[in-house]
C-alpha atoms as a PDB file:
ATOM      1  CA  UNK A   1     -34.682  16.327 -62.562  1.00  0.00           C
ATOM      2  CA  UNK A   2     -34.389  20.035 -61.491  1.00  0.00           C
ATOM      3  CA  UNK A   3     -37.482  21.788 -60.672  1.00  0.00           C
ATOM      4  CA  UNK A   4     -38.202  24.617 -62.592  1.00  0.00           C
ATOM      5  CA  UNK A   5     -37.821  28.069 -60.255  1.00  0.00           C
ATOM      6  CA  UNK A   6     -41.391  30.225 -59.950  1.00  0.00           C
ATOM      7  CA  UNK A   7     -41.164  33.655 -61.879  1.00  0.00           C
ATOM      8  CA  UNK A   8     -41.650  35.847 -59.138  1.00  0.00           C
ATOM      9  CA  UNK A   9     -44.553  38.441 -59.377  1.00  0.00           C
ATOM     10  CA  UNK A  10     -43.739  41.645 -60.118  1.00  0.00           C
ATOM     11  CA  UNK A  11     -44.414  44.886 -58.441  1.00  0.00           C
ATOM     12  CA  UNK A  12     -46.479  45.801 -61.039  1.00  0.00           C
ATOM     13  CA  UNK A  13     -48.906  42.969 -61.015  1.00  0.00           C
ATOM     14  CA  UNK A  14     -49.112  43.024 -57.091  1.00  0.00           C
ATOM     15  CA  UNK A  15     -50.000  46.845 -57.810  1.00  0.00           C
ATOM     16  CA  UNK A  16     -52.701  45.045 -60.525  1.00  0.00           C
ATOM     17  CA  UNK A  17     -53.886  42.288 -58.086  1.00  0.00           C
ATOM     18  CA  UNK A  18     -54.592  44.966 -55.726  1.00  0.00           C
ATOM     19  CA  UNK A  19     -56.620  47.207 -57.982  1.00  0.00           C
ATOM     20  CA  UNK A  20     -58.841  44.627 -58.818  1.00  0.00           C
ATOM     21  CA  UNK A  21     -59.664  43.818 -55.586  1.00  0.00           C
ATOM     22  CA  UNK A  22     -60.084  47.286 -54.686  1.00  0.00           C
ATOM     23  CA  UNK A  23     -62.594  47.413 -57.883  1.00  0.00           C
ATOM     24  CA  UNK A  24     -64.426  44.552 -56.815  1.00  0.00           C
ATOM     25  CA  UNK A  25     -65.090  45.723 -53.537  1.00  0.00           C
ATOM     26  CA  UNK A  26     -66.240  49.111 -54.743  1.00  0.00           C
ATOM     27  CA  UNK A  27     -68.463  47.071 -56.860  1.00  0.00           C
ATOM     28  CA  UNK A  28     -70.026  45.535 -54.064  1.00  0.00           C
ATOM     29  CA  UNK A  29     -70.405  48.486 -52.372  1.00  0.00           C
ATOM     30  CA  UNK A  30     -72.147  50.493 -54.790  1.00  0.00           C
ATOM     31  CA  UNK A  31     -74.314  47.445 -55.495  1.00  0.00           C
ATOM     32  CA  UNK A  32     -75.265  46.932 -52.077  1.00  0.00           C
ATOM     33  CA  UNK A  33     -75.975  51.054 -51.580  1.00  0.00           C
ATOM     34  CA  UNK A  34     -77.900  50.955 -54.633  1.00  0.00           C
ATOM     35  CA  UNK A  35     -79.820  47.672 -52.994  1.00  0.00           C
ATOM     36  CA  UNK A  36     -80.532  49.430 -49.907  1.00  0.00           C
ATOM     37  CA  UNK A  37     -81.654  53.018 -51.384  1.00  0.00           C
ATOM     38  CA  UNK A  38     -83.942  50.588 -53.506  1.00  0.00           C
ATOM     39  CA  UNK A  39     -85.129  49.176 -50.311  1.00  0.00           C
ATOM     40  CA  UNK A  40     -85.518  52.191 -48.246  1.00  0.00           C
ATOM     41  CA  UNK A  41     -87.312  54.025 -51.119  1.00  0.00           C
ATOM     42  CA  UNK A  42     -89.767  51.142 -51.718  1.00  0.00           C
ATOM     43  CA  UNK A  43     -90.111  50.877 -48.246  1.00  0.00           C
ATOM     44  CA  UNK A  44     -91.597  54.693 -47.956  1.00  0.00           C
ATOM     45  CA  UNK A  45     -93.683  53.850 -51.151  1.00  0.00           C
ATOM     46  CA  UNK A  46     -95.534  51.093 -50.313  1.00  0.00           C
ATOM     47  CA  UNK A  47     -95.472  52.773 -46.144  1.00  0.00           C
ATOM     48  CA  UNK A  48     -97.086  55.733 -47.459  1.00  0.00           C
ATOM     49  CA  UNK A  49     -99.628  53.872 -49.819  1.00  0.00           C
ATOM     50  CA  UNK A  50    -100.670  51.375 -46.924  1.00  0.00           C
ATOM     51  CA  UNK A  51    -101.661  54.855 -44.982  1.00  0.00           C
ATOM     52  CA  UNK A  52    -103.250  56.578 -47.516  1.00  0.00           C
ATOM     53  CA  UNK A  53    -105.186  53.431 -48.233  1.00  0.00           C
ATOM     54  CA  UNK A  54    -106.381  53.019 -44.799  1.00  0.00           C
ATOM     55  CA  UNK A  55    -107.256  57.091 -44.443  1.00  0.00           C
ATOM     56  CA  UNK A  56    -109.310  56.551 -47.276  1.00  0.00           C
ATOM     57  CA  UNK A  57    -111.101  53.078 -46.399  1.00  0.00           C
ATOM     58  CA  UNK A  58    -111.598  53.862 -42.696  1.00  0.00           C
ATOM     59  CA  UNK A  59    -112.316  57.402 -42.079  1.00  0.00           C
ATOM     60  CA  UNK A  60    -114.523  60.271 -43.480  1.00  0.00           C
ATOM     61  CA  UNK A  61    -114.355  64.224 -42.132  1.00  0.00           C
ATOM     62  CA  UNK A  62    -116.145  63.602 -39.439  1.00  0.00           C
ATOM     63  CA  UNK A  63    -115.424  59.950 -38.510  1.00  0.00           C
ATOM     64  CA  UNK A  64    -113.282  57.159 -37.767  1.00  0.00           C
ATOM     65  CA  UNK A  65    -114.272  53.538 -38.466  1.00  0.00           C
ATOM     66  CA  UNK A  66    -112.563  52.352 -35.328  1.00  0.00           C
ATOM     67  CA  UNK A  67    -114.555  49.199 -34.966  1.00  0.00           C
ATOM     68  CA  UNK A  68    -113.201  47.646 -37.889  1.00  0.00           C
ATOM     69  CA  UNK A  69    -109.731  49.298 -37.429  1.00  0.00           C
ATOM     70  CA  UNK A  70    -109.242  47.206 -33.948  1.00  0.00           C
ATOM     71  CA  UNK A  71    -110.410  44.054 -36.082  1.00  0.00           C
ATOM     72  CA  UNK A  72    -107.059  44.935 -37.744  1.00  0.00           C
ATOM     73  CA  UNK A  73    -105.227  45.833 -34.501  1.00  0.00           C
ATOM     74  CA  UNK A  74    -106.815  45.766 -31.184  1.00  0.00           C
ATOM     75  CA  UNK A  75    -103.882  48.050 -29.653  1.00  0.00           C
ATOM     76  CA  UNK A  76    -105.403  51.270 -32.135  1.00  0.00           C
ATOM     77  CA  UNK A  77    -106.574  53.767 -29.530  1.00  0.00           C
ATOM     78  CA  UNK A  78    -106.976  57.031 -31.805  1.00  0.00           C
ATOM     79  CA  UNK A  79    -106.745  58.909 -35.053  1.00  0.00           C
ATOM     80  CA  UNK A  80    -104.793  61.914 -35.764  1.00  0.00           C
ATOM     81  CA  UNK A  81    -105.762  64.380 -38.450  1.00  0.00           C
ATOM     82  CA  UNK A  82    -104.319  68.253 -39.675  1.00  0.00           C
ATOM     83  CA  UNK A  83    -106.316  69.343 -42.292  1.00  0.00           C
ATOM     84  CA  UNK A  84    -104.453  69.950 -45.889  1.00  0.00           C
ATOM     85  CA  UNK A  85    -101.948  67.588 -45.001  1.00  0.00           C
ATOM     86  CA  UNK A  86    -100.672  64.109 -45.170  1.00  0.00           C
ATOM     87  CA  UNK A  87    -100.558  64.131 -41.226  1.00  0.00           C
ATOM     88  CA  UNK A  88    -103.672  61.452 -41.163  1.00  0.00           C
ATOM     89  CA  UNK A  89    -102.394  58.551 -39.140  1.00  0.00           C
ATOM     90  CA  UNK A  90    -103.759  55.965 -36.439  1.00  0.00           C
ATOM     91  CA  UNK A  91    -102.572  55.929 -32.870  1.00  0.00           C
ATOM     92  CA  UNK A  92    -101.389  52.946 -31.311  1.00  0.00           C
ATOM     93  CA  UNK A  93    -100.097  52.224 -27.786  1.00  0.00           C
ATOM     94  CA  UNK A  94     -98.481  49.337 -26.398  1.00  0.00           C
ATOM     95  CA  UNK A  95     -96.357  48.441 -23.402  1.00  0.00           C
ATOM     96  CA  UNK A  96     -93.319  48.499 -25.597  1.00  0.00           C
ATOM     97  CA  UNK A  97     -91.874  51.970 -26.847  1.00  0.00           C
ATOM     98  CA  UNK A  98     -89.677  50.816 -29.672  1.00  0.00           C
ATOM     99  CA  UNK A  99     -92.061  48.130 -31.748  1.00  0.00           C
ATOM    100  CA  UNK A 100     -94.188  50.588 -33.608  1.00  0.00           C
ATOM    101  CA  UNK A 101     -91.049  52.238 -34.706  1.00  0.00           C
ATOM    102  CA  UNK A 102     -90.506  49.518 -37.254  1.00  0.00           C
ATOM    103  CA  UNK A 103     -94.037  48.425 -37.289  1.00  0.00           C
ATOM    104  CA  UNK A 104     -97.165  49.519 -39.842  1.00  0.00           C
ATOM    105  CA  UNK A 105    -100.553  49.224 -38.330  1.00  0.00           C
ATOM    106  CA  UNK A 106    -100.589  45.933 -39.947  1.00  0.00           C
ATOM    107  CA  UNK A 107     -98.074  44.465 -37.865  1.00  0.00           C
ATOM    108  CA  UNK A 108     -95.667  44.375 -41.265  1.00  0.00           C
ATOM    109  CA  UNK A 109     -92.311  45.302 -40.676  1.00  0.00           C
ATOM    110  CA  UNK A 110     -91.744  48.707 -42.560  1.00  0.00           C
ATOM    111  CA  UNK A 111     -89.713  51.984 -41.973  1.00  0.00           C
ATOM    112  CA  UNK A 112     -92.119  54.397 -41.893  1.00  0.00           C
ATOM    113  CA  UNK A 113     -93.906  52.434 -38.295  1.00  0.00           C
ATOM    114  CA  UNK A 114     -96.768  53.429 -36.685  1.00  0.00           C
ATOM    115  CA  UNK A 115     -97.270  56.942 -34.728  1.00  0.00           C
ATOM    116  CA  UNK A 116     -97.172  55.653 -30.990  1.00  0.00           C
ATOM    117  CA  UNK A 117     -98.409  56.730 -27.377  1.00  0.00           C
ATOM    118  CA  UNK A 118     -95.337  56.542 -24.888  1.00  0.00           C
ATOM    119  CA  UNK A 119     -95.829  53.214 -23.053  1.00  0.00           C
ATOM    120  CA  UNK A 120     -96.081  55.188 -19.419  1.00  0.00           C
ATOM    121  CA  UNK A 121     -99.321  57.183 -21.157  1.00  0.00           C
ATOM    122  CA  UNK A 122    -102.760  56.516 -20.618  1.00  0.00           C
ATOM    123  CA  UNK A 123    -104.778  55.499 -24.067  1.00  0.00           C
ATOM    124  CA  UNK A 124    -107.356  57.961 -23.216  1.00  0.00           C
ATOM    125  CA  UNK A 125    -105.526  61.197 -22.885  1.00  0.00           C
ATOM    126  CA  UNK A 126    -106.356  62.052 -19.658  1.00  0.00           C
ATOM    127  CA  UNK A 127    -102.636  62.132 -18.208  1.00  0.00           C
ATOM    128  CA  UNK A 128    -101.421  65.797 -18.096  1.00  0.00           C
ATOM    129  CA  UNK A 129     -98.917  65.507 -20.649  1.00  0.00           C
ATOM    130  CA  UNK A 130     -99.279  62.461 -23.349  1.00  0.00           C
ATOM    131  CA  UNK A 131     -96.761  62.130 -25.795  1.00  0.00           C
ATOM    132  CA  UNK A 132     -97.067  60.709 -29.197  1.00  0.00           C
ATOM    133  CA  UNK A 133     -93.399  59.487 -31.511  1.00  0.00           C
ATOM    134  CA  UNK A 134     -93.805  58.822 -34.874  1.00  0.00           C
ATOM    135  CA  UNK A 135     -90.696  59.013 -37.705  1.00  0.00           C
ATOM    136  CA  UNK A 136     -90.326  62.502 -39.807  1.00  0.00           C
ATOM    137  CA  UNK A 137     -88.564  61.523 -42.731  1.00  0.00           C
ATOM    138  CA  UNK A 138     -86.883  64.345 -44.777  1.00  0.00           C
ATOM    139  CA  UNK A 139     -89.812  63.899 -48.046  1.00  0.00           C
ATOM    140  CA  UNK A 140     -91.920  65.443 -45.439  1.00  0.00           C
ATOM    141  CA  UNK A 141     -93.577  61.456 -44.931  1.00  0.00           C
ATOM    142  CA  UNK A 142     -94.856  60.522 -41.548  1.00  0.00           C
ATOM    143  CA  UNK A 143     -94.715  63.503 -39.043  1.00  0.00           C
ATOM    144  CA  UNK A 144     -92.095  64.902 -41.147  1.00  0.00           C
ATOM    145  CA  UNK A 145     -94.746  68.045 -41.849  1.00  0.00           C
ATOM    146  CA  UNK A 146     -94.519  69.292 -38.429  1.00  0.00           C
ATOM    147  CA  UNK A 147     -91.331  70.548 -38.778  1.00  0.00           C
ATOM    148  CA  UNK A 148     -93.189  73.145 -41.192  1.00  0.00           C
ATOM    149  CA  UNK A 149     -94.035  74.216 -37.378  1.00  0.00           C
ATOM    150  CA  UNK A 150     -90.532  76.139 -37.105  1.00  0.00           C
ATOM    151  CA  UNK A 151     -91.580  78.394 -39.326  1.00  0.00           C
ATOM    152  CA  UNK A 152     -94.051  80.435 -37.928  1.00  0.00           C
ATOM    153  CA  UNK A 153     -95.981  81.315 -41.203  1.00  0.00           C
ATOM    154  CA  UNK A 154     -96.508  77.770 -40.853  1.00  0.00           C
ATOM    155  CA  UNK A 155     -98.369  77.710 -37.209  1.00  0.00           C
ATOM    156  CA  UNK A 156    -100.405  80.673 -38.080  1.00  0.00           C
ATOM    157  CA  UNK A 157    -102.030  79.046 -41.392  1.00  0.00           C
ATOM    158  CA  UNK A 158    -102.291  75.814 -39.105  1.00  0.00           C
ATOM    159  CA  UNK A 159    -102.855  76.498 -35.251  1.00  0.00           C
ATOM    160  CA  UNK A 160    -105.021  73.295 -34.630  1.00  0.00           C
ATOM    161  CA  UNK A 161    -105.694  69.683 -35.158  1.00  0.00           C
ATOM    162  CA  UNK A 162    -108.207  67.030 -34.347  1.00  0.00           C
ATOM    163  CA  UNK A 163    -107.632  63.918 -32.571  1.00  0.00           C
ATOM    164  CA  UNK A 164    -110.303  61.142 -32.392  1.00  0.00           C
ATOM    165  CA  UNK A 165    -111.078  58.862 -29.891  1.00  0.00           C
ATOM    166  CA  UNK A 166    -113.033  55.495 -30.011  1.00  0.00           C
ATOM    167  CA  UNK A 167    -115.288  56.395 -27.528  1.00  0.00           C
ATOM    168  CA  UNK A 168    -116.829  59.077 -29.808  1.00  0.00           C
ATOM    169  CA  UNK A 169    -115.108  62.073 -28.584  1.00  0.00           C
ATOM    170  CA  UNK A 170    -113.319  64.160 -31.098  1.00  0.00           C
ATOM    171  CA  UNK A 171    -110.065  66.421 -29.483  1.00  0.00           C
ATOM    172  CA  UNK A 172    -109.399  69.645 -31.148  1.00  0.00           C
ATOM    173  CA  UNK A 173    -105.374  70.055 -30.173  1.00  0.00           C
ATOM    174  CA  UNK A 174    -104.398  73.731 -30.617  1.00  0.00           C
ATOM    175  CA  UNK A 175    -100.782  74.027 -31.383  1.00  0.00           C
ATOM    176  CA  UNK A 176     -99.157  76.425 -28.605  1.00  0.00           C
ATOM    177  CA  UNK A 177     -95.345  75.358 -28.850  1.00  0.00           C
ATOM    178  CA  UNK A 178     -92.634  74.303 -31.413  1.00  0.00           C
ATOM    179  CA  UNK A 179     -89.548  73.412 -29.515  1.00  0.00           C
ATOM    180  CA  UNK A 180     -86.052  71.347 -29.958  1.00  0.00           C
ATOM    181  CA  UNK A 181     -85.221  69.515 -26.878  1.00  0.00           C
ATOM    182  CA  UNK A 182     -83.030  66.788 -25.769  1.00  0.00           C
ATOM    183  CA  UNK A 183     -83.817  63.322 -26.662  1.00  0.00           C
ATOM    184  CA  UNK A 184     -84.050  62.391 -22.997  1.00  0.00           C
ATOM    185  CA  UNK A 185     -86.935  61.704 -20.503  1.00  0.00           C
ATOM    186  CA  UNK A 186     -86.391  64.663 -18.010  1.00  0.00           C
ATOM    187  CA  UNK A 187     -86.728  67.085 -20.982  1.00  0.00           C
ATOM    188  CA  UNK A 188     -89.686  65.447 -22.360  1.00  0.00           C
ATOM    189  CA  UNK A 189     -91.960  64.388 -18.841  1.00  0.00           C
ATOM    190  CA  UNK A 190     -94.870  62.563 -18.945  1.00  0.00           C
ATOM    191  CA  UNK A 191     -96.040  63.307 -15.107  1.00  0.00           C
ATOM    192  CA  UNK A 192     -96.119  65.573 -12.728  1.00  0.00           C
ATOM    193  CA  UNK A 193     -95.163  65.960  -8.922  1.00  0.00           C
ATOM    194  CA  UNK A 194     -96.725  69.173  -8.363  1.00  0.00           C
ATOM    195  CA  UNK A 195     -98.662  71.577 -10.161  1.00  0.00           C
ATOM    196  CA  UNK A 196     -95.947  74.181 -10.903  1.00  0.00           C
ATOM    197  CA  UNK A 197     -93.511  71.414 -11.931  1.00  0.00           C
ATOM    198  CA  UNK A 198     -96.152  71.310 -15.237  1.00  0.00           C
ATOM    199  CA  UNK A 199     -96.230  75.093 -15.245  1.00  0.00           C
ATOM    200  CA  UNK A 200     -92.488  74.763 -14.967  1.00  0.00           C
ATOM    201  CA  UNK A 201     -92.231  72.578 -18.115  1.00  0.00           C
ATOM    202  CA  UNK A 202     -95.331  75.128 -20.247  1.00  0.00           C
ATOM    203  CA  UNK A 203     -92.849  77.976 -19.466  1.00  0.00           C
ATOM    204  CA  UNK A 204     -90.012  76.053 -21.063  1.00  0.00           C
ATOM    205  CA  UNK A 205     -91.969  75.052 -24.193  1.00  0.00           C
ATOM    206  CA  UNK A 206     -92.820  78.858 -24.403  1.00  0.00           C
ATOM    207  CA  UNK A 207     -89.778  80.162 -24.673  1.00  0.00           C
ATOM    208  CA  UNK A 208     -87.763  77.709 -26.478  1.00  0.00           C
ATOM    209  CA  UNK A 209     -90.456  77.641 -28.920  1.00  0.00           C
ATOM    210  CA  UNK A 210     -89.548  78.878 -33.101  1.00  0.00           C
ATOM    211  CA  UNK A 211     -93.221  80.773 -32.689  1.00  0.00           C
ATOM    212  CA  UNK A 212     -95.084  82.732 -30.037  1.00  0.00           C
ATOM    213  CA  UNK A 213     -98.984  81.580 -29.261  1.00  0.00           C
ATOM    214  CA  UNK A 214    -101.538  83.366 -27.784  1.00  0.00           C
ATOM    215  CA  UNK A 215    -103.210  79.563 -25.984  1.00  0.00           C
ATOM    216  CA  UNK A 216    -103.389  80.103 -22.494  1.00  0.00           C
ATOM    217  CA  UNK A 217    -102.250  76.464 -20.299  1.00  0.00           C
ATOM    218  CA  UNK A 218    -103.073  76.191 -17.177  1.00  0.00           C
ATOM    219  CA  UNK A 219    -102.571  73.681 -14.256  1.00  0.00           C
ATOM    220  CA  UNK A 220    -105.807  72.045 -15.050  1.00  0.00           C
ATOM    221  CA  UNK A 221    -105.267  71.855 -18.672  1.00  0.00           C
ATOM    222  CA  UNK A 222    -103.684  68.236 -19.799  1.00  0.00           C
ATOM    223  CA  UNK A 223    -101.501  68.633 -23.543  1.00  0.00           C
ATOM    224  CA  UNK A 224    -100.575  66.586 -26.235  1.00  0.00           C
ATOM    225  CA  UNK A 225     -96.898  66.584 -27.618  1.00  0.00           C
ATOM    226  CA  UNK A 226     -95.932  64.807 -30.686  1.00  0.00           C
ATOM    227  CA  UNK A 227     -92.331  63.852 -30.527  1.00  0.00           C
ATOM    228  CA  UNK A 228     -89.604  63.343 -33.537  1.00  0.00           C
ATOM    229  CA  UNK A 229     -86.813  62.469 -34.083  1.00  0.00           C
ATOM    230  CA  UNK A 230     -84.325  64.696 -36.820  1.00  0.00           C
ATOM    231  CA  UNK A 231     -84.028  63.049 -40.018  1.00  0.00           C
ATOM    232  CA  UNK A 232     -81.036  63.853 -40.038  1.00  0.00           C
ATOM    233  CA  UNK A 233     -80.143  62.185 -36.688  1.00  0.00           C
ATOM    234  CA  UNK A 234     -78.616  63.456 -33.577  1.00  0.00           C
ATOM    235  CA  UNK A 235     -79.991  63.814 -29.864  1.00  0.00           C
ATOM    236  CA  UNK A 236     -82.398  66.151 -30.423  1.00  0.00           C
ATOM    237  CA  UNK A 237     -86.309  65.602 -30.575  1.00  0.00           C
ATOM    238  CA  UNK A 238     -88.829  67.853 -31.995  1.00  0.00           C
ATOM    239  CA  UNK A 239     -91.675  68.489 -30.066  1.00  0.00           C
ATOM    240  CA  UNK A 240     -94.751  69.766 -31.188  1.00  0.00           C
ATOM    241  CA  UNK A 241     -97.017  70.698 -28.495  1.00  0.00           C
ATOM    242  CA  UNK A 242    -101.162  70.867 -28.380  1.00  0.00           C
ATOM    243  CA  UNK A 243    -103.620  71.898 -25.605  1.00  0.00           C
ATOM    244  CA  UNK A 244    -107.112  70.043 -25.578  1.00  0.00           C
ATOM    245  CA  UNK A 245    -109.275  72.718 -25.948  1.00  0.00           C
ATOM    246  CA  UNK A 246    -112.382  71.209 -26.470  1.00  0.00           C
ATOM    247  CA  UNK A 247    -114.974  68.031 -26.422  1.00  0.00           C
ATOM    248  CA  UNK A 248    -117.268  67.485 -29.215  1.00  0.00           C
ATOM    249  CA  UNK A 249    -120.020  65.432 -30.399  1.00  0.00           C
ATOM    250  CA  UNK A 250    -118.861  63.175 -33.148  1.00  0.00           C
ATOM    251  CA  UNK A 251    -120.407  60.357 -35.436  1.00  0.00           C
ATOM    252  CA  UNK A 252    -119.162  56.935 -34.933  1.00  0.00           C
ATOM    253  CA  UNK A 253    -119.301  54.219 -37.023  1.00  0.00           C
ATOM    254  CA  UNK A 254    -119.717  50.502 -35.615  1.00  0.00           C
ATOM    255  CA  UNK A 255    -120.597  47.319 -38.377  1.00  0.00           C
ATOM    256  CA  UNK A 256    -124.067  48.032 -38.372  1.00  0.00           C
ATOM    257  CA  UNK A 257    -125.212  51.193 -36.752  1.00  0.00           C
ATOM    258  CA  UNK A 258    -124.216  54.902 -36.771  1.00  0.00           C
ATOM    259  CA  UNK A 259    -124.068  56.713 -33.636  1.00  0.00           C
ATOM    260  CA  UNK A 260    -123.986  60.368 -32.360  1.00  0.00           C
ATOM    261  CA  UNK A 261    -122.627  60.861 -29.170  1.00  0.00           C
ATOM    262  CA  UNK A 262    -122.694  63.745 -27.082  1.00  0.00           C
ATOM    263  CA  UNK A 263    -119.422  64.415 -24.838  1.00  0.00           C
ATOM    264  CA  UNK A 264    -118.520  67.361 -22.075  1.00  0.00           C
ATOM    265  CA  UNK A 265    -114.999  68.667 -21.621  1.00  0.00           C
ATOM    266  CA  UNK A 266    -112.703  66.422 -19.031  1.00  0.00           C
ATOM    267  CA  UNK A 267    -110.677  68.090 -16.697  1.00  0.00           C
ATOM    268  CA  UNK A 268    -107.722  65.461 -15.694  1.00  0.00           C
ATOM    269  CA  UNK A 269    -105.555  65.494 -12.700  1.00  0.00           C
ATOM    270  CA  UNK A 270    -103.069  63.734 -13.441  1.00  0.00           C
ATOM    271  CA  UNK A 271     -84.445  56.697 -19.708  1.00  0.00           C
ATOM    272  CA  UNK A 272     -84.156  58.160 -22.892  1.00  0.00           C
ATOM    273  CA  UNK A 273     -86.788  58.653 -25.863  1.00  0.00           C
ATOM    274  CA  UNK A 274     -87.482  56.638 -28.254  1.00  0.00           C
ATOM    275  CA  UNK A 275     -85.494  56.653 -31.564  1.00  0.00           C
ATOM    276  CA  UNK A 276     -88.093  58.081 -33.936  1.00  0.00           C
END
């Protein structure tokens, strides 16, 4: 008995056949995109929440609660605030400079991380230069705000920050420099050989800077530079640059007992970024 001969396929169904796999994947695609904006927009949401809720639970104008916020992370070494803005964050530091870049506070994994102090850093700020990375997403979450500091309208309406300490001291950081550097770690130094090697690097910041400031540094002064990343990627880092100006008394709050200390000014003598 003959077999009966296969109808072969015609170009017009191959043509078909490969349209509806084409259509399928595109599918998937979309559905997967769609997933992941889902995922990254959730992600900001509940980042952004978890923040505001710990701002707000932990901190007052004038003080930080950081005897219950190291019961939630012992590696917490300060507290950044600019007034009028959602730039309220905790500092962390640990020996690794790419954890807290996909880290909250809470040790939960989550986009927006945790602001960090570069792993070569002391936690007490009184290295010459410390530098702090956190993310600066586009909505303006995170440290995305400082990039307000290109504008200079920006800097003069905002010239200053506080930083708090657990100790009790509480760091006014006045802004003196808004500059785009490279993302690498002889553009963005965290010591010093000599004393006009840090002059060196103040001059830089000066004149690459989007505004001009009238804050004196000198060789005995130590700053503060918070360090981004673009959100829109690329080598460059955003650095945002603070002298310590000043010590001040503070209140701060343990489980049981309120505190006022009184501080006095500290004069300190002293590989590629991270990607955030």
């Amino acid at each position: 008995m003959k077999r009966k001969k296969r109808k072969s396929r015609s170009k017009a169904d191959i043509i078909t056949g490969v349209l509806y796999v084409l259509f399928g994947l595109i599918v998937l695609a979309t559905l997967y995109g769609a997933g992941r904006l889902v995922y990254l927009l959730m992600g900001t949401t509940v980042g952004n929440h978890y923040y505001a809720a710990l701002a707000e639970k932990y901190t007052t104008e004038s003080s930080v609660d950081f005897t219950s916020l190291s019961a939630e992370n012992p590696e917490i070494c300060a507290w950044v605030k600019l007034d009028d803005t959602v730039i309220d964050f905790p500092i962390v530091h640990t020996t690794d400079n790419t954890y807290y870049l996909t880290h909250l506070l809470s040790e939960k994994k989550n986009k927006l991380g945790t602001p960090f102090i570069d792993a070569g850093n002391a936690t007490d700020f009184t290295d010459r230069h410390t530098v702090i990375y956190g993310h600066a997403l586009k909505s303006g979450a995170m440290f995305g705000t400082f990039w307000e500091y290109e504008n200079p309208n920006y800097f003069t309406r905002h010239p200053s920050m506080t930083l708090y300490l657990p100790d009790g001291r509480q760091l006014t950081l006045a802004v003196f420099a808004c500059a785009r550097v490279e993302g690498v770690r002889s553009a963005i130094p965290i010591s010093f050989s000599t004393e006009a090697e840090f002059l060196t690097f103040i001059d830089d910041l000066h004149e690459v800077s989007a505004f001009s400031s009238s804050v004196k540094v000198s060789s005995s002064d130590r700053i503060v530079s918070f360090c981004m990343i673009s959100p829109d990627g690329g080598d460059e880092r955003l650095l945002v640059s603070c002298k310590i100006t000043e010590d001040s008394a503070m209140t701060t709050i343990t489980n049981d007992t309120t505190t006022t200390l009184e501080t006095e000014t500290i004069t300190a003598e002293p590989e590629t970024t991270p990607e955030g």
